[in-house]
C-alpha atoms as a PDB file:
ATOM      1  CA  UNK A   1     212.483 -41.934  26.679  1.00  0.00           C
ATOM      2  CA  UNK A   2     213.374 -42.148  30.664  1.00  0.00           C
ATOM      3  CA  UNK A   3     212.045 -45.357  32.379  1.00  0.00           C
ATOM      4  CA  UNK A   4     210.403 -44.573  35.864  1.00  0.00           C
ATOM      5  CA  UNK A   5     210.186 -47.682  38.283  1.00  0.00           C
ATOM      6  CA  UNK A   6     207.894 -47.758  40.932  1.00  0.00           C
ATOM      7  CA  UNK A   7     210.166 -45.955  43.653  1.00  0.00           C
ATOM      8  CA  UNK A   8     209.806 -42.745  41.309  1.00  0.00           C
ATOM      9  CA  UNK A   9     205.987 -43.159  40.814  1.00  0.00           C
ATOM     10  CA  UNK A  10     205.704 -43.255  44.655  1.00  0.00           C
ATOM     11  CA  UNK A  11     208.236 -39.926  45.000  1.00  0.00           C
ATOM     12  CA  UNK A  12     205.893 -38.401  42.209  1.00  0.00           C
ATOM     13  CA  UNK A  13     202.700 -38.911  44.390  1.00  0.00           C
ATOM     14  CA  UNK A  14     204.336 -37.836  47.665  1.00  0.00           C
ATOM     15  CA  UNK A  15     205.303 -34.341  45.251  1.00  0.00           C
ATOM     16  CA  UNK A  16     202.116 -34.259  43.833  1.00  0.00           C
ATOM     17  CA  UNK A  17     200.573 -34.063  47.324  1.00  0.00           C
ATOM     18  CA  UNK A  18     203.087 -31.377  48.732  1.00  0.00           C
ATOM     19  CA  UNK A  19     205.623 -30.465  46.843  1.00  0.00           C
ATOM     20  CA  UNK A  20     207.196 -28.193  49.399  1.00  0.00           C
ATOM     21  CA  UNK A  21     207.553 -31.785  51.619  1.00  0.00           C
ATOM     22  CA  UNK A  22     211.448 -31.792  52.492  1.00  0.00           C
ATOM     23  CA  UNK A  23     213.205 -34.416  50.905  1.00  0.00           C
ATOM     24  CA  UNK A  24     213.846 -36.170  54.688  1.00  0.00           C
ATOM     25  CA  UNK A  25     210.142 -36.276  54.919  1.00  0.00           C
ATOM     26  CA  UNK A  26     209.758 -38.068  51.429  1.00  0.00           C
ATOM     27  CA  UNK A  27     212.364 -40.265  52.119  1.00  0.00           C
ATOM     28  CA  UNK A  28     210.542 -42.002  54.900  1.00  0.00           C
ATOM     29  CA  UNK A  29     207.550 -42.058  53.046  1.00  0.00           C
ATOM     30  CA  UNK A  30     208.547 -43.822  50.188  1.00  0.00           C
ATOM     31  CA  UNK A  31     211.423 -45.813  51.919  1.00  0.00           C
ATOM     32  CA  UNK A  32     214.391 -44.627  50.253  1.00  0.00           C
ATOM     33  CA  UNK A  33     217.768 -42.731  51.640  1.00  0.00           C
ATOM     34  CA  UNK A  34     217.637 -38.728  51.946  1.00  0.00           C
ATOM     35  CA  UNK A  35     220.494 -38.863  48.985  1.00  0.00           C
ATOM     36  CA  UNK A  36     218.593 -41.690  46.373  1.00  0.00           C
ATOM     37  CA  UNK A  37     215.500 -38.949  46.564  1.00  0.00           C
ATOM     38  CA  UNK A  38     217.375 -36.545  46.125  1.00  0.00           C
ATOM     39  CA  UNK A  39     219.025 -38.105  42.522  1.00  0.00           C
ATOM     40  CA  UNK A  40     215.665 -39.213  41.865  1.00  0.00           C
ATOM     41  CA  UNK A  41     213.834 -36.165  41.827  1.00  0.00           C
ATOM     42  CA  UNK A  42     216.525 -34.601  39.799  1.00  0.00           C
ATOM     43  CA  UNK A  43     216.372 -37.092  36.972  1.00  0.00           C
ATOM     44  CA  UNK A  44     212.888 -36.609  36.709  1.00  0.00           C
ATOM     45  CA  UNK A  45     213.289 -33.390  36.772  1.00  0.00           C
ATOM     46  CA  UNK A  46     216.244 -33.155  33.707  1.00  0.00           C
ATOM     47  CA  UNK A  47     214.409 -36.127  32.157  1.00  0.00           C
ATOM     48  CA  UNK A  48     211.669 -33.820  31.573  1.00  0.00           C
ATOM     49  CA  UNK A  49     209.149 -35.775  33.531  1.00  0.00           C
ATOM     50  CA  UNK A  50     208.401 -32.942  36.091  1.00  0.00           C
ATOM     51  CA  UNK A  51     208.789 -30.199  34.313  1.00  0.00           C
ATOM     52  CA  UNK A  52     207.992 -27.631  37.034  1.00  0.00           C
ATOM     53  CA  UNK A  53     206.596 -27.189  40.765  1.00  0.00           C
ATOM     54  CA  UNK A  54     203.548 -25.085  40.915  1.00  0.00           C
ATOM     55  CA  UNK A  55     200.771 -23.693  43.328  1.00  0.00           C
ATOM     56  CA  UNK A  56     197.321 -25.078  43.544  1.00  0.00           C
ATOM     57  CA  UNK A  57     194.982 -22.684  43.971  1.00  0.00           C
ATOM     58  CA  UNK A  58     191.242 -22.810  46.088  1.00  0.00           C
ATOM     59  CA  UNK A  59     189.482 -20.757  42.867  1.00  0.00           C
ATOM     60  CA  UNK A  60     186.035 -20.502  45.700  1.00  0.00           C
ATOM     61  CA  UNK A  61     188.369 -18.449  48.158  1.00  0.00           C
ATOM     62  CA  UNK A  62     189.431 -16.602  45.654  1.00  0.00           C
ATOM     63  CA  UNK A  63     185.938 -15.748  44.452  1.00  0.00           C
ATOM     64  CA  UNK A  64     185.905 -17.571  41.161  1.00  0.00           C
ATOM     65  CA  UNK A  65     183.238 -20.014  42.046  1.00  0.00           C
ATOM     66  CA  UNK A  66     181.575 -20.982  37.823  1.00  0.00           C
ATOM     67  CA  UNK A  67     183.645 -23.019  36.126  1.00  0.00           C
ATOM     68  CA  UNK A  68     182.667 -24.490  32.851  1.00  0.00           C
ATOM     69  CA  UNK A  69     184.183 -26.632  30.306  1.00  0.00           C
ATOM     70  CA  UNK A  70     183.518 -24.911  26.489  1.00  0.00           C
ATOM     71  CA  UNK A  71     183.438 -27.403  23.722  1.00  0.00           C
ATOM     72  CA  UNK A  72     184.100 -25.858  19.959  1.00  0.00           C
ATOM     73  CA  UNK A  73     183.030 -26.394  16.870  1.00  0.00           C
ATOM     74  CA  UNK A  74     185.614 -25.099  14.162  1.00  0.00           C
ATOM     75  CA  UNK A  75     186.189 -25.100  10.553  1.00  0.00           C
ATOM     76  CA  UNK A  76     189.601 -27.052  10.386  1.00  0.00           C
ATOM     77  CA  UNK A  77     191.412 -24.147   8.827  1.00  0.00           C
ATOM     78  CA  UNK A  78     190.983 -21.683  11.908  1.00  0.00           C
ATOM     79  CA  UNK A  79     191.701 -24.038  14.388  1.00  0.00           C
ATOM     80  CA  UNK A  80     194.976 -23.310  15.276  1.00  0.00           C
ATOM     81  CA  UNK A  81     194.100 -19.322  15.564  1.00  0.00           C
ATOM     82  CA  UNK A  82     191.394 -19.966  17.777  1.00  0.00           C
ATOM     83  CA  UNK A  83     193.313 -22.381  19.856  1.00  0.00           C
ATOM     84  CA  UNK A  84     195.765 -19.382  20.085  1.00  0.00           C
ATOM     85  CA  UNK A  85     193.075 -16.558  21.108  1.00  0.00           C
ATOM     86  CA  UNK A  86     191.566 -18.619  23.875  1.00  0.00           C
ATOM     87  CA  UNK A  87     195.072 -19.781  25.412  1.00  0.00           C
ATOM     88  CA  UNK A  88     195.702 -15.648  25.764  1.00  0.00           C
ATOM     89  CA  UNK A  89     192.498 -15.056  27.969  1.00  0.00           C
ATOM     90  CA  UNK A  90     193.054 -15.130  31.528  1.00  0.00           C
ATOM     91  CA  UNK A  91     189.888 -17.033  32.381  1.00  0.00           C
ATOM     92  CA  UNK A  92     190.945 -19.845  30.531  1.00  0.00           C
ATOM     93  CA  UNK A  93     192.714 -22.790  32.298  1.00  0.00           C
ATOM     94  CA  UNK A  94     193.546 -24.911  29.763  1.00  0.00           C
ATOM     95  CA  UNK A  95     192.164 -25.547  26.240  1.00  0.00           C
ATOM     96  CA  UNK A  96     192.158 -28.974  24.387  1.00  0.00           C
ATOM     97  CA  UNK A  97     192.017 -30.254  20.692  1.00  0.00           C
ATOM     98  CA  UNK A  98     189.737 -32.535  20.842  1.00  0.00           C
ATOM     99  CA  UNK A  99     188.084 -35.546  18.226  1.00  0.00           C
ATOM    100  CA  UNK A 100     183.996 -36.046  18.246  1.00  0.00           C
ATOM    101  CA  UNK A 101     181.444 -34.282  18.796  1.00  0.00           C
ATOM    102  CA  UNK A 102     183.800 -30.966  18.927  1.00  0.00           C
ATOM    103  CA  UNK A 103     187.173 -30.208  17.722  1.00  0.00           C
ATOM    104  CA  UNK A 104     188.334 -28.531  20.846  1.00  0.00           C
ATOM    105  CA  UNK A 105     187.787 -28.275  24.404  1.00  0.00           C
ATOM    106  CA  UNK A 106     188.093 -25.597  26.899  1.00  0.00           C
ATOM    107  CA  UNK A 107     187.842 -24.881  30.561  1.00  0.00           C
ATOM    108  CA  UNK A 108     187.350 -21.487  32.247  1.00  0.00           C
ATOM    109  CA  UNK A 109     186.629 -20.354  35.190  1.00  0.00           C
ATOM    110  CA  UNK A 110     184.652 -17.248  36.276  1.00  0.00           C
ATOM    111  CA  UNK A 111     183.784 -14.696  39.198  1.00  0.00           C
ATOM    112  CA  UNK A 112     180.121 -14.533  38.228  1.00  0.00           C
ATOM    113  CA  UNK A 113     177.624 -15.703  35.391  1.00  0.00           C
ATOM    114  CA  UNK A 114     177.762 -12.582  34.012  1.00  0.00           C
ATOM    115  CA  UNK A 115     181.594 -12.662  33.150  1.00  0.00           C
ATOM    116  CA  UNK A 116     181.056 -16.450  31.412  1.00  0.00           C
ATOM    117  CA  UNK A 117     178.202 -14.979  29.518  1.00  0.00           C
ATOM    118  CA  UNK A 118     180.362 -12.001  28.186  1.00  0.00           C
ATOM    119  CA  UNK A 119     183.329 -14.428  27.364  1.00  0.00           C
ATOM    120  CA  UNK A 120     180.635 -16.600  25.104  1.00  0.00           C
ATOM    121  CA  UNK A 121     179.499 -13.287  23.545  1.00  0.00           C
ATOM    122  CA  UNK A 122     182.463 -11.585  22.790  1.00  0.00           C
ATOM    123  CA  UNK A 123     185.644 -14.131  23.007  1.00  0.00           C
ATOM    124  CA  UNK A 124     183.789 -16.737  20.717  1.00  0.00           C
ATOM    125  CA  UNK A 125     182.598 -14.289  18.337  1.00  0.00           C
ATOM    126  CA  UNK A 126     185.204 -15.317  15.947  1.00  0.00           C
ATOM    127  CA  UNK A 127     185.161 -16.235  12.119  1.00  0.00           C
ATOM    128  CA  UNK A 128     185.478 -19.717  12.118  1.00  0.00           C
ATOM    129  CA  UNK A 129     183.447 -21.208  15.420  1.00  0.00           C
ATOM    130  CA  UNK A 130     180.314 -22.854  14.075  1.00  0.00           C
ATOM    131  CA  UNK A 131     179.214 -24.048  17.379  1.00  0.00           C
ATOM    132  CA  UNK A 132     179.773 -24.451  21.113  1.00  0.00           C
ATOM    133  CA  UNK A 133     178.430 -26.687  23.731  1.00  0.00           C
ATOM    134  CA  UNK A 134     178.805 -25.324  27.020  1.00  0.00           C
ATOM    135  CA  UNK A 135     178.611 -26.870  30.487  1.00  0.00           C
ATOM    136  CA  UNK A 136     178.655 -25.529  33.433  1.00  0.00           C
ATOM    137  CA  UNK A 137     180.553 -27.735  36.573  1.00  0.00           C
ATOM    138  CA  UNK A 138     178.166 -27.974  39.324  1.00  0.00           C
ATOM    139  CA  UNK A 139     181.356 -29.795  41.544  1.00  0.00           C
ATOM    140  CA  UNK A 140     183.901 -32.130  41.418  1.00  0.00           C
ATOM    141  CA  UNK A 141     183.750 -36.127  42.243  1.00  0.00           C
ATOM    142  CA  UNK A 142     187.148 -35.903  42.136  1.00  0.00           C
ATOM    143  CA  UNK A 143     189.805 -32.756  40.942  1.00  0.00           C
ATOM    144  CA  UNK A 144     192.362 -32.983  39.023  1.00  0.00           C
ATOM    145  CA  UNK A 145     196.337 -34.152  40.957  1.00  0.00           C
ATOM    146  CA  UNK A 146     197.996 -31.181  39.250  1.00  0.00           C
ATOM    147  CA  UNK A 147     195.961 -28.204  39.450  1.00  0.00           C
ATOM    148  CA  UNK A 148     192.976 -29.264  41.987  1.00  0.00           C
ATOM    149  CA  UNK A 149     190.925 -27.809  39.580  1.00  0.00           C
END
């Protein structure tokens, strides 16, 4: 397993915030040479440790404004198969195994009330879900660093 020291954590944050920020600009920001960022952020990136550069997306502007988090009851030997389903669905953002109260954990996120109601009715009409507990995100305190969801 790679070691990061705290010159990488502070290149990770500076990514995290804009990773399109040119490597001069990161440089002064975290105090290092153009070239030692450079090697850095290559390391971290064949060391696995950022695995890929993405786009955050504003879901509001885009008109997908209910979000809620899905948790799932399942019997233990269709767990993996509804894990699989949801992961397919476009709506869904990410989906969780979980321990407690439910055995897995998804988010989704929605143009309208209607479309959340017609995922509950017909995605998680499946053999094997013997409960949900669904909750809808009124807003964030604070969104996630990765996907600003």
């Amino acid at each position: 397993m790679s070691v990061i020291d705290a010159l990488d954590m502070k290149i990770i944050r500076t990514l995290q915030g804009d990773a399109r920020k040119p490597i001069v600009h990161i440089a002064k920001e975290v105090n290092a040479s153009e070239a030692t960022v450079r090697r850095r952020i290559d390391k971290l990136l064949r060391d696995g440790i950022i695995e890929r550069f993405t786009v955050v997306l504003d879901y509001h502007k885009l008109g997908r404004v209910i979000k809620a988090f899905i948790g799932l009851r399942v019997e233990p030997a269709k767990l993996r198969v509804i894990a699989e389903h949801l992961t397919k669905h476009p709506d869904t953002q990410v989906v969780y195994r979980t321990s407690g109260d439910t055995d897995i954990v998804t988010e989704v996120i929605f143009e309208k009330m209607e479309d959340l109601n017609i995922f509950l009715e017909q995605e998680l009409n499946l053999d094997g879900i013997v409960g949900t507990i669904v909750t809808i995100v009124i807003g964030p305190y604070k969104r996630c660093p990765w996907t600003g969801l």
